[in-house]
C-alpha atoms as a PDB file:
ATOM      1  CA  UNK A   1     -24.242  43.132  46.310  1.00  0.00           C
ATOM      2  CA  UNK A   2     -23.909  43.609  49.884  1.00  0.00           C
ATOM      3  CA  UNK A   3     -26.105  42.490  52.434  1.00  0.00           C
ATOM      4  CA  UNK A   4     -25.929  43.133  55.660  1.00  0.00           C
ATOM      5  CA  UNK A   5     -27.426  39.411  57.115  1.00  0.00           C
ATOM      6  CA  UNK A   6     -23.648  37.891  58.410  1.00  0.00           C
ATOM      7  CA  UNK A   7     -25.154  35.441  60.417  1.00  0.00           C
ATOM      8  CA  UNK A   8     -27.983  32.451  60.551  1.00  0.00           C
ATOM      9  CA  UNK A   9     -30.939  33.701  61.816  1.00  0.00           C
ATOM     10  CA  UNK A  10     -32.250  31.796  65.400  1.00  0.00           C
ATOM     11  CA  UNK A  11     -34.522  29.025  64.821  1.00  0.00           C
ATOM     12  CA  UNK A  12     -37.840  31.062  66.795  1.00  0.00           C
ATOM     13  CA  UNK A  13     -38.342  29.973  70.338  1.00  0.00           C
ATOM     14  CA  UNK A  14     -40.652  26.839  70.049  1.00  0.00           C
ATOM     15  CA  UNK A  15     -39.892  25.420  66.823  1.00  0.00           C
ATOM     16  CA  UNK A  16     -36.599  23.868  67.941  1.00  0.00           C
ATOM     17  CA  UNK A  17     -37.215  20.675  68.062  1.00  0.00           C
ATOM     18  CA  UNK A  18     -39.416  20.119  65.209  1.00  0.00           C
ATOM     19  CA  UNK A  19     -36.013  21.770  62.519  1.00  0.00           C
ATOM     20  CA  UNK A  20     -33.957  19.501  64.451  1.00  0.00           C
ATOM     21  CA  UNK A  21     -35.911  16.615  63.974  1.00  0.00           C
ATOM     22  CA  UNK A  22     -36.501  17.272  60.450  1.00  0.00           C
ATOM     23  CA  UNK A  23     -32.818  17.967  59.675  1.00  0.00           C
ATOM     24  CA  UNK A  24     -32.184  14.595  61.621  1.00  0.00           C
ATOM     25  CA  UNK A  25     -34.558  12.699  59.185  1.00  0.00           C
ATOM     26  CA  UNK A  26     -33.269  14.282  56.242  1.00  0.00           C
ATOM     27  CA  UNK A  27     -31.800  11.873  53.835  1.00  0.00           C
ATOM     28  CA  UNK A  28     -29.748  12.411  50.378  1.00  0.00           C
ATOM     29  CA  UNK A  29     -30.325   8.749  49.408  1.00  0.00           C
ATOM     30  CA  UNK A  30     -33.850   8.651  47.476  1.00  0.00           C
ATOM     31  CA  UNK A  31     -33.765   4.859  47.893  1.00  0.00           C
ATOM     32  CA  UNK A  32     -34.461   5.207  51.150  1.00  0.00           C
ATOM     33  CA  UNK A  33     -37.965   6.964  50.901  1.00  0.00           C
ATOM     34  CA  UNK A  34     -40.607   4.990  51.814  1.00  0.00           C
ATOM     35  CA  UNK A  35     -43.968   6.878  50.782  1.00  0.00           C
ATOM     36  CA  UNK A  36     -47.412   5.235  51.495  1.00  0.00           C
ATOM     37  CA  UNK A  37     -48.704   4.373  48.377  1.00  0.00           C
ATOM     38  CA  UNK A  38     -52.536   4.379  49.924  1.00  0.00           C
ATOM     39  CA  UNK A  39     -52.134   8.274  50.163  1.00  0.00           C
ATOM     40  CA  UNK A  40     -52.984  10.497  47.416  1.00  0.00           C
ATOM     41  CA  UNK A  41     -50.321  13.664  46.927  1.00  0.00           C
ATOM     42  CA  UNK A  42     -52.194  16.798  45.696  1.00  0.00           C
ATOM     43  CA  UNK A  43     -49.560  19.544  45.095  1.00  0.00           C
ATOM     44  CA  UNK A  44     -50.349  23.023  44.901  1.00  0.00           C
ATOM     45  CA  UNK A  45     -48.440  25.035  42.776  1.00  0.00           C
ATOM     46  CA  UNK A  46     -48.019  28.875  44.053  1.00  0.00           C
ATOM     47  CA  UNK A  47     -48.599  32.060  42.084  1.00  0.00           C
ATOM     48  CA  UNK A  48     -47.357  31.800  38.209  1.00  0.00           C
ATOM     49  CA  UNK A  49     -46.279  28.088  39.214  1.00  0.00           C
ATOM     50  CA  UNK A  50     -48.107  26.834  35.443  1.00  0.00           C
ATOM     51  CA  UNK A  51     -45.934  29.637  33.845  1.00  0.00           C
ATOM     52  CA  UNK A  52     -42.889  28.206  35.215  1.00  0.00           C
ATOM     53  CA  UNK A  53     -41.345  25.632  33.592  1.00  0.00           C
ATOM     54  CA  UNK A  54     -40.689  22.562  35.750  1.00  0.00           C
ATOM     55  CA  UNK A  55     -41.977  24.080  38.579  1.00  0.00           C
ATOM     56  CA  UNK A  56     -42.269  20.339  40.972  1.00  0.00           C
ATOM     57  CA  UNK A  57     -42.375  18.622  38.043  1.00  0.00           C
ATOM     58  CA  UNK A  58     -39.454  16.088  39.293  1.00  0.00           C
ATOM     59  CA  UNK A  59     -41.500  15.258  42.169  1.00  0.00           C
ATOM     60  CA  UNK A  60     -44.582  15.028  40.179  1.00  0.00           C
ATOM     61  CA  UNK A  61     -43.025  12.464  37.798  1.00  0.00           C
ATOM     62  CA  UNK A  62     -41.078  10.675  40.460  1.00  0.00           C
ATOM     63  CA  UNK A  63     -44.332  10.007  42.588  1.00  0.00           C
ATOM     64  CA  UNK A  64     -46.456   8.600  39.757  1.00  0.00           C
ATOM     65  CA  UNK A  65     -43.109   6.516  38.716  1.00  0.00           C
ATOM     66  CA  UNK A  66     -43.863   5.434  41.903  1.00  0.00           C
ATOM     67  CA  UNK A  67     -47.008   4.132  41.903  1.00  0.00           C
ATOM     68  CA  UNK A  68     -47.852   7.109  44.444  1.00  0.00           C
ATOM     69  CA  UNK A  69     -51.584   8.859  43.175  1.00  0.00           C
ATOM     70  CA  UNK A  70     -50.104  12.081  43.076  1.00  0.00           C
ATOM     71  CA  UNK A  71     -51.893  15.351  40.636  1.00  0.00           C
ATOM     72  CA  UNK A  72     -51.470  18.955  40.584  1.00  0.00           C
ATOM     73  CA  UNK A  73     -54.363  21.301  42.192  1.00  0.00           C
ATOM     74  CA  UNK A  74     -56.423  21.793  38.852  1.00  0.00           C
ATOM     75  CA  UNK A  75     -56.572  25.828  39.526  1.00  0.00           C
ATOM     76  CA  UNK A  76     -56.174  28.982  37.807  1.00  0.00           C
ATOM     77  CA  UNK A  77     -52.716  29.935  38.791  1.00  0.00           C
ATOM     78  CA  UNK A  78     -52.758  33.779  38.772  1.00  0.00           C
ATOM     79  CA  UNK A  79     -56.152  34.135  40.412  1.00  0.00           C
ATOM     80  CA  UNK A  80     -57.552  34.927  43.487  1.00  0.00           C
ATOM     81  CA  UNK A  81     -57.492  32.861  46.557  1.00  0.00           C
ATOM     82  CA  UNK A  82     -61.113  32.605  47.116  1.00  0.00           C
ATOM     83  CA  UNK A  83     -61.411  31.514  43.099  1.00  0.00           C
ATOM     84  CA  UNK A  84     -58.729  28.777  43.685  1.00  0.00           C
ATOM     85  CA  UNK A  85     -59.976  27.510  47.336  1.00  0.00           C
ATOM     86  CA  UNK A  86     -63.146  26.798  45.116  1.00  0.00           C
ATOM     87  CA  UNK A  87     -61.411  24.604  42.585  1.00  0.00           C
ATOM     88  CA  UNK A  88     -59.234  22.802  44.828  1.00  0.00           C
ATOM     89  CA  UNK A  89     -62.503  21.738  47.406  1.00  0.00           C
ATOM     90  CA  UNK A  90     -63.972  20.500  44.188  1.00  0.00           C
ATOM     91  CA  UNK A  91     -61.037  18.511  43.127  1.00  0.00           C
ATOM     92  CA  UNK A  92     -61.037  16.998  46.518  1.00  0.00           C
ATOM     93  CA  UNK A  93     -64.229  16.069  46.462  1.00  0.00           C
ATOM     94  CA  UNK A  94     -63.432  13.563  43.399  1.00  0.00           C
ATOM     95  CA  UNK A  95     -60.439  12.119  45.148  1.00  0.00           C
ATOM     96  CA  UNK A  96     -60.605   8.857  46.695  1.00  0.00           C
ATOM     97  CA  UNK A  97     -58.872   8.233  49.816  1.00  0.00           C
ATOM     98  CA  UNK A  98     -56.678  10.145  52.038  1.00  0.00           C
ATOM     99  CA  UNK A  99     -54.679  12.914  50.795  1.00  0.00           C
ATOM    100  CA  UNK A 100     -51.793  15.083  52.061  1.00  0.00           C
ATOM    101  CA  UNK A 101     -51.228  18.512  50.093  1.00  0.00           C
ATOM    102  CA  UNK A 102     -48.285  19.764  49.482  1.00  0.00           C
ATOM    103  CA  UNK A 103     -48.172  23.635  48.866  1.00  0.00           C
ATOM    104  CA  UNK A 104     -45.533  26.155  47.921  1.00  0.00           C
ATOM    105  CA  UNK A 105     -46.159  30.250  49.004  1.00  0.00           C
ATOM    106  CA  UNK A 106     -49.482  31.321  47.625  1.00  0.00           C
ATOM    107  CA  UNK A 107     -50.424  27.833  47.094  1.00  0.00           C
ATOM    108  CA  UNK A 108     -50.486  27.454  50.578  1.00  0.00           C
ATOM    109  CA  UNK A 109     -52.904  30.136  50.904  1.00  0.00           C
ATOM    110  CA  UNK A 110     -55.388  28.763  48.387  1.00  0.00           C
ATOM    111  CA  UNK A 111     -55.120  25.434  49.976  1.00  0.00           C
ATOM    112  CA  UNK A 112     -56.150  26.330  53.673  1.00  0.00           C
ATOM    113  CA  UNK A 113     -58.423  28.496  52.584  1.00  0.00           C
ATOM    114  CA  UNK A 114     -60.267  25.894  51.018  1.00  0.00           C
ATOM    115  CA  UNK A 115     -60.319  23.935  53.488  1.00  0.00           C
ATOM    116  CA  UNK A 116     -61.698  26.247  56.267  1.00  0.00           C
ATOM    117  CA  UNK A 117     -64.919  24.241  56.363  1.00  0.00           C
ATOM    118  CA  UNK A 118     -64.772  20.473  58.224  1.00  0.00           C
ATOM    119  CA  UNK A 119     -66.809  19.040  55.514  1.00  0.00           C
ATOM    120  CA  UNK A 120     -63.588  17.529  53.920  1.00  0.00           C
ATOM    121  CA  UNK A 121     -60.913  17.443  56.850  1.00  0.00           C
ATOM    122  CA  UNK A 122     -61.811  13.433  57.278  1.00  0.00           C
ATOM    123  CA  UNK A 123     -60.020  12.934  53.968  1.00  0.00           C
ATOM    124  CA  UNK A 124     -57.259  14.832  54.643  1.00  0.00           C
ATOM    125  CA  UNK A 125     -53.898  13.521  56.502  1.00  0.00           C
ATOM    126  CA  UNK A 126     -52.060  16.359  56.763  1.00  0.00           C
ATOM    127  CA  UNK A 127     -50.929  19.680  54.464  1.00  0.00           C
ATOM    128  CA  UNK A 128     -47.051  20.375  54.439  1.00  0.00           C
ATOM    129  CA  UNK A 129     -46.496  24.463  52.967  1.00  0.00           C
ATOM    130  CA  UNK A 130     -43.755  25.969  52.485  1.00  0.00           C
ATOM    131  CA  UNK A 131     -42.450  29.958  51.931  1.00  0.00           C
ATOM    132  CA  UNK A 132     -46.571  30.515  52.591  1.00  0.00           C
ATOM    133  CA  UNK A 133     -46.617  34.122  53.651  1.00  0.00           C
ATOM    134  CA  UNK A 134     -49.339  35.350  56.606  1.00  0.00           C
ATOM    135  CA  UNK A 135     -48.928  39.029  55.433  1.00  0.00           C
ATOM    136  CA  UNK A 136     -48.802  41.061  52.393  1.00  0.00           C
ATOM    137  CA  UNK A 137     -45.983  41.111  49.858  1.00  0.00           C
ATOM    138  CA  UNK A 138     -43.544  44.302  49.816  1.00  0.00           C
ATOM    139  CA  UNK A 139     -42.149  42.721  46.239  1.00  0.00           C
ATOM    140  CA  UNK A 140     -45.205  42.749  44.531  1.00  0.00           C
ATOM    141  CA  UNK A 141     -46.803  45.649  46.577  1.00  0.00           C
ATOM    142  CA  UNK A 142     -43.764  48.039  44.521  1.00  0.00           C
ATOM    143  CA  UNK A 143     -44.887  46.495  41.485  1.00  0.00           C
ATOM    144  CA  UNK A 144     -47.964  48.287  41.395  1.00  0.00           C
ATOM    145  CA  UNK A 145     -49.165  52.330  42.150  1.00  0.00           C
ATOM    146  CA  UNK A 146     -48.899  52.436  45.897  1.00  0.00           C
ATOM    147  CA  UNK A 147     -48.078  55.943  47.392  1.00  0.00           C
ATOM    148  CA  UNK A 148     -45.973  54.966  49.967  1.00  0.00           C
ATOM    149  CA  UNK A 149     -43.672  52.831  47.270  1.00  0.00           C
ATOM    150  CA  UNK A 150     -43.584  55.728  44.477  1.00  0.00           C
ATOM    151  CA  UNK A 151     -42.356  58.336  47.025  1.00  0.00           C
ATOM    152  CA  UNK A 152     -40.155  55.651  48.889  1.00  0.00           C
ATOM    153  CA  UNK A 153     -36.310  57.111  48.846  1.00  0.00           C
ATOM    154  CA  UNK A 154     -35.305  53.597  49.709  1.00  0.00           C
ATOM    155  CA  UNK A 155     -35.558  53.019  46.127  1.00  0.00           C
ATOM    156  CA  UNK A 156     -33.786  54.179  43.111  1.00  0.00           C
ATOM    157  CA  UNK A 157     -36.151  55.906  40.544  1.00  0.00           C
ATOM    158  CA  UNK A 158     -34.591  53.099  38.149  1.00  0.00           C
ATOM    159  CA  UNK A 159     -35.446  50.362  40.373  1.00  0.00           C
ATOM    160  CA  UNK A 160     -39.040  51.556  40.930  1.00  0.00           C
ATOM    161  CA  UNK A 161     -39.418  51.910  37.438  1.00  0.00           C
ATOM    162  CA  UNK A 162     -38.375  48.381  36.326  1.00  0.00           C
ATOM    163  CA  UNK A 163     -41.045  46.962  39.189  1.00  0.00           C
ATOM    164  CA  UNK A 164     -43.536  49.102  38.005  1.00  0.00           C
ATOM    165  CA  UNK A 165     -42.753  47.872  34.564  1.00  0.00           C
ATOM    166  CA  UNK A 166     -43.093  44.664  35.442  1.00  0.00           C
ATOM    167  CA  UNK A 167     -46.785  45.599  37.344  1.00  0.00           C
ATOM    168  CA  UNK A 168     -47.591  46.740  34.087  1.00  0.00           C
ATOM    169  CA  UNK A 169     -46.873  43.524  32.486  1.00  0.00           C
ATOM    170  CA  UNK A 170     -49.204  41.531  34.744  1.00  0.00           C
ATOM    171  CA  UNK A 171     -51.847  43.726  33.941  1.00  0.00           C
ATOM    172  CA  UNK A 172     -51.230  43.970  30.112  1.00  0.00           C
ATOM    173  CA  UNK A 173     -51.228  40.082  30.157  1.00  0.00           C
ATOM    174  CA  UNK A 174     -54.540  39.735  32.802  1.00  0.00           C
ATOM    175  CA  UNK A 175     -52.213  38.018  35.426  1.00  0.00           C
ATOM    176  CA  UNK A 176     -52.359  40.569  37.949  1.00  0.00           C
ATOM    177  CA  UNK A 177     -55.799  39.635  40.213  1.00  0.00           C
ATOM    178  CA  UNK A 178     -53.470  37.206  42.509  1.00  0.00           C
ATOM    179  CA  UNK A 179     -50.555  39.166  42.721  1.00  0.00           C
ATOM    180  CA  UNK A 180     -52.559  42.403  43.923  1.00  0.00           C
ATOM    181  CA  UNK A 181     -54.144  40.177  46.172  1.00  0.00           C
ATOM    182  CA  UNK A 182     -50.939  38.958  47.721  1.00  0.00           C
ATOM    183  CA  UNK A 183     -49.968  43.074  47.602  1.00  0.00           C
ATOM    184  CA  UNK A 184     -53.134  44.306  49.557  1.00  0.00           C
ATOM    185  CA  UNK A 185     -54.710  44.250  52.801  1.00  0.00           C
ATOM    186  CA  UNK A 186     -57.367  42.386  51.836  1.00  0.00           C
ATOM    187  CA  UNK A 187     -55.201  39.502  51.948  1.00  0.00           C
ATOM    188  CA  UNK A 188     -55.162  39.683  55.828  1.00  0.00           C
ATOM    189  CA  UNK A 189     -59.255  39.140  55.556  1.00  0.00           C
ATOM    190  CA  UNK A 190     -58.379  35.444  54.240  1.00  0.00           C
ATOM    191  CA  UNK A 191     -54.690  35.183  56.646  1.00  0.00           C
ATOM    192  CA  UNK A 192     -56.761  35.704  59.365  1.00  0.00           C
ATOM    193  CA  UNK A 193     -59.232  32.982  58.929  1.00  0.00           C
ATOM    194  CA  UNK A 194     -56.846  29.956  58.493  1.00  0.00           C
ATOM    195  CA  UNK A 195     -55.150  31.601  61.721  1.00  0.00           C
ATOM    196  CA  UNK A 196     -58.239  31.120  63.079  1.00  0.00           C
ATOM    197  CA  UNK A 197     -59.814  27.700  61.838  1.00  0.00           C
ATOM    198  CA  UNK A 198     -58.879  24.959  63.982  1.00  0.00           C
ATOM    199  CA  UNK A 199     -58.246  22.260  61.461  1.00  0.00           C
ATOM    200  CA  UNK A 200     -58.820  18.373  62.965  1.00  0.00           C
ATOM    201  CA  UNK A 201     -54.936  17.707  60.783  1.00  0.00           C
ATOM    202  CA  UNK A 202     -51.729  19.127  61.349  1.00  0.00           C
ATOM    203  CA  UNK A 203     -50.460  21.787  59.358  1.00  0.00           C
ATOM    204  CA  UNK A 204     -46.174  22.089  58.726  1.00  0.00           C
ATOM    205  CA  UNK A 205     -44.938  25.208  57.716  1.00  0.00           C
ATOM    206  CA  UNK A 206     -41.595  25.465  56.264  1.00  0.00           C
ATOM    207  CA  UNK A 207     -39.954  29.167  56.291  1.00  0.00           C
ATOM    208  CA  UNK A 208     -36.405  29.791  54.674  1.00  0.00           C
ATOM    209  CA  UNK A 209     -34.263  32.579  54.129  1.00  0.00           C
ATOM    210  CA  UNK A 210     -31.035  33.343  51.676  1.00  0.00           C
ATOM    211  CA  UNK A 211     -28.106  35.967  52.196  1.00  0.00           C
ATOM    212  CA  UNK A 212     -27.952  36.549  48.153  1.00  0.00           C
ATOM    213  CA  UNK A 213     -30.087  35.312  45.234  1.00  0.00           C
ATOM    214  CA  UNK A 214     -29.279  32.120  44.024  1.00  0.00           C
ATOM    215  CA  UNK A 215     -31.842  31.868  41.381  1.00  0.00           C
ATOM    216  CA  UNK A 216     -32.337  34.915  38.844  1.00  0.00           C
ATOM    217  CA  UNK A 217     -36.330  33.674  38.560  1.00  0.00           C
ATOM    218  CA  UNK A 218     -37.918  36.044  41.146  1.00  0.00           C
ATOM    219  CA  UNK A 219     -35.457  36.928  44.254  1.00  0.00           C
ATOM    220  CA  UNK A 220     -35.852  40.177  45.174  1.00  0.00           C
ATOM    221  CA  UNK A 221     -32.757  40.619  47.789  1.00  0.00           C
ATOM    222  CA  UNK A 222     -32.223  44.757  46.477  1.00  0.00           C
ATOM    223  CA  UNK A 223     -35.487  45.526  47.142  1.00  0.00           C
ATOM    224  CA  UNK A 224     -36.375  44.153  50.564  1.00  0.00           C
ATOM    225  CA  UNK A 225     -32.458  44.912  51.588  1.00  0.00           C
ATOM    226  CA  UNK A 226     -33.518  48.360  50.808  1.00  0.00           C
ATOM    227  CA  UNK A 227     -36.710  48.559  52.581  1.00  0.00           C
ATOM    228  CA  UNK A 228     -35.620  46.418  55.796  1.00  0.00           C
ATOM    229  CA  UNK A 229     -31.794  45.962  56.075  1.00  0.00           C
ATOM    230  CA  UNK A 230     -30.457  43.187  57.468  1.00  0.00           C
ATOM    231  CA  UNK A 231     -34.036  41.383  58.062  1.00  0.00           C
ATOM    232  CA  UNK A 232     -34.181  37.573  57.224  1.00  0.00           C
ATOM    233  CA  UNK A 233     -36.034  37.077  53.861  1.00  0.00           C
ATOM    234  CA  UNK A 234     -36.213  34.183  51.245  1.00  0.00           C
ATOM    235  CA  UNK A 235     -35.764  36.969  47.953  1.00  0.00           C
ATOM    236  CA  UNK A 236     -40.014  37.220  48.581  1.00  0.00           C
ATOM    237  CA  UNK A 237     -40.917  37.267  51.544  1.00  0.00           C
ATOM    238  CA  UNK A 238     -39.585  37.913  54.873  1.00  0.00           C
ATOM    239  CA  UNK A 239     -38.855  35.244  57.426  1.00  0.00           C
ATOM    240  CA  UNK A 240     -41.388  36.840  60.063  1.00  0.00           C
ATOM    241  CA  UNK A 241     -43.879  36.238  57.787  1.00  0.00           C
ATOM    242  CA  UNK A 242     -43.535  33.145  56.606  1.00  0.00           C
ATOM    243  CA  UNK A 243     -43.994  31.424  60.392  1.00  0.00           C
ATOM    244  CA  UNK A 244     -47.467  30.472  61.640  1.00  0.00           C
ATOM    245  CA  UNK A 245     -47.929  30.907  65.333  1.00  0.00           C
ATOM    246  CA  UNK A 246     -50.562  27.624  65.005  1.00  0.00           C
ATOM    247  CA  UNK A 247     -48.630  25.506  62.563  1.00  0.00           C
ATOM    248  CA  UNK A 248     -45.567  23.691  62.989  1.00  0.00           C
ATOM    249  CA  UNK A 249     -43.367  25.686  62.043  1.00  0.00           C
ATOM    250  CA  UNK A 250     -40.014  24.429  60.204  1.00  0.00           C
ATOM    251  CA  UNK A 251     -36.819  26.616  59.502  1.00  0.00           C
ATOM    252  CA  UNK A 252     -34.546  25.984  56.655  1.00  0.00           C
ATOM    253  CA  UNK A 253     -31.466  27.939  55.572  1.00  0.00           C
ATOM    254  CA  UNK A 254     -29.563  29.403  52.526  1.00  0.00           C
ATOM    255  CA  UNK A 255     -33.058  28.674  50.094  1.00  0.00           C
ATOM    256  CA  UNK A 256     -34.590  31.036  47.832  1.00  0.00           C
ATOM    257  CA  UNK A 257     -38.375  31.250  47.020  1.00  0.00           C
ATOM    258  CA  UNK A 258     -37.962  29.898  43.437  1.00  0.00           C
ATOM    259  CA  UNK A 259     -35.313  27.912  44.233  1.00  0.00           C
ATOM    260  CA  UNK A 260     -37.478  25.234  46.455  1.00  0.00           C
ATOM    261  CA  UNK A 261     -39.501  24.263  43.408  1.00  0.00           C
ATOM    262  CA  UNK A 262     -37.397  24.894  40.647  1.00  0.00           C
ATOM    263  CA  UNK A 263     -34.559  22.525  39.139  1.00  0.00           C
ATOM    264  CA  UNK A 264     -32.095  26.560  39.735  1.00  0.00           C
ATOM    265  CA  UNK A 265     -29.405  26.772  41.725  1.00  0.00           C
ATOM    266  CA  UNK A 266     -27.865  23.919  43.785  1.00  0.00           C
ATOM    267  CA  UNK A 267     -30.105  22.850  46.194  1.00  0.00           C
ATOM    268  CA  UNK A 268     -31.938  20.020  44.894  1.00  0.00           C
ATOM    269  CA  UNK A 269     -35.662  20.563  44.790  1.00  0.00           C
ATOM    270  CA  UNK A 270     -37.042  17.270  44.503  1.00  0.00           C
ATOM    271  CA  UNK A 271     -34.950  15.904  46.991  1.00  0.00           C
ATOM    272  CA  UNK A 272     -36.782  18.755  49.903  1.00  0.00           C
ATOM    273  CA  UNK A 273     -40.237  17.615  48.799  1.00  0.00           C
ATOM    274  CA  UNK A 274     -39.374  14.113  48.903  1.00  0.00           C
ATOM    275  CA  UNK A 275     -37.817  14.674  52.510  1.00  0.00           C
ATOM    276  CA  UNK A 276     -40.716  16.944  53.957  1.00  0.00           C
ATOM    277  CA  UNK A 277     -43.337  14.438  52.417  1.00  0.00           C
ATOM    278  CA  UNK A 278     -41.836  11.688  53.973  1.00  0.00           C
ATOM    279  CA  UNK A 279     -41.534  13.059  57.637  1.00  0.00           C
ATOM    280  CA  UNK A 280     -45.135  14.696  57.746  1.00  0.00           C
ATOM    281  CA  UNK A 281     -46.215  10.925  56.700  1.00  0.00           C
ATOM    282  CA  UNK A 282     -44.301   9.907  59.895  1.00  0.00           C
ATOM    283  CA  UNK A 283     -45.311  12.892  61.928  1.00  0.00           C
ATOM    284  CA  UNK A 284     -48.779  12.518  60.619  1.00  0.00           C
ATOM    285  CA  UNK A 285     -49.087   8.470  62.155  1.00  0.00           C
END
């Protein structure tokens, strides 16, 4: 498949030094972790994470082996973000001590957005989320009866027919309320209000982008290559979207969506978290 991306996208102006640093502190020996074991780790699976099958499960397990208090968000994976941001400011609630989340793409969402009121930020360190999109989602926008995406010529009539198959699906199984979310405008209403809450903790964003899958789970490279040539996108979602002008902002490269929490492809999953939980400890002090 050809793709028109021959060259690393620019780290964007102002987020320069926090990739470098992180790249400095990045470590392949797992020995050398040291995670505080007086934080709790709540990690927040994105959508269809509990249908997934080992979806951060290694860094689950190696936490707890640990000794580190570390859960999953107790949430409804395919469901809104307001019906999530509910469960997880409950589950908060019942956890003693201080806690850094760690979110992947719409878990990020439903993890922000729960935390929107101050009531809770005094137990919170910081939250680290990663392929977390600000904007709406052009994959799962085709998978369902938008007019601008049936009459597109960018796409085959097979191609729009095996996404709107797979629409269908969602909707046949009752696991399509988050993904229209993320494929709507009324996703903006809840973007714009973690843009806009000034939280007392630091927020890290990681964004990432691939030239061609490298996981067969959920990249979408023909599709987005078709509607945007040669833009930056992680098979998802596209690079733009996945910075946050308040956050800080980290850039990674060669990483598909999936492929940052699943044990797919060759870039070792546990061995990110591990690393990006580690420095927003020490960025966090």
């Amino acid at each position: 498949m050809n793709n028109t991306l021959q060259k690393e996208p620019n780290i964007p102006h102002g987020f320069e030094n926090l990739t470098e640093n992180f790249l400095k502190s990045y470590t392949l020996n797992i020995d050398e972790m040291i995670i505080n074991k007086k934080n709790n780790v709540l990690i927040v699976r994105g959508l269809f994470g509990n249908l997934l099958k080992g979806n951060l499960l290694s860094l689950l397990n190696y936490l707890k082996s640990h000794g580190i208090k570390a859960r999953y968000a107790d949430i409804i994976h395919s469901e809104t973000i307001d019906i999530n941001a509910k469960m997880i400011a409950n589950q908060i609630k019942l956890i003693d001590g201080p806690i850094i989340i760690l979110a992947h793409s719409k878990g990020g969402l439903d993890a922000l957005y729960s935390l929107r009121n101050p009531d809770q930020w005094h137990k919170i360190i910081a939250v680290g989320i990663a392929q977390t999109s600000n904007s709406l989602s052009f994959v799962l926008k085709s998978f369902f009866n938008y007019h601008e995406y049936e009459n597109s010529k960018k796409l085959s009539f097979n191609l729009k027919f095996r996404l709107r198959f797979a629409g269908f699906i969602l909707h046949i199984l009752g696991l399509d309320k988050g993904a229209k979310l993320l494929a709507s405008d009324d996703l903006l209403e809840f973007t714009e209000i973690i843009e806009n809450t000034n939280f007392s903790f630091p927020v890290f964003a990681v964004s990432s982008w691939s030239k061609r899958p490298t996981s067969i789970v959920d990249s979408y490279h023909r599709v987005l290559n078709k509607l945007n040539e040669g833009i930056p996108h992680d098979g998802q979602f596209y690079l733009y979207q996945q910075q946050w002008s308040k956050f800080k902002n980290i850039l990674i490269n060669e990483v598909d969506h999936a492929e940052i929490v699943l044990p797919v492809g060759k870039f070792d999953e546990k061995l990110f978290w591990l690393n990006y939980l580690k420095f927003i400890q020490n960025q966090s002090k």
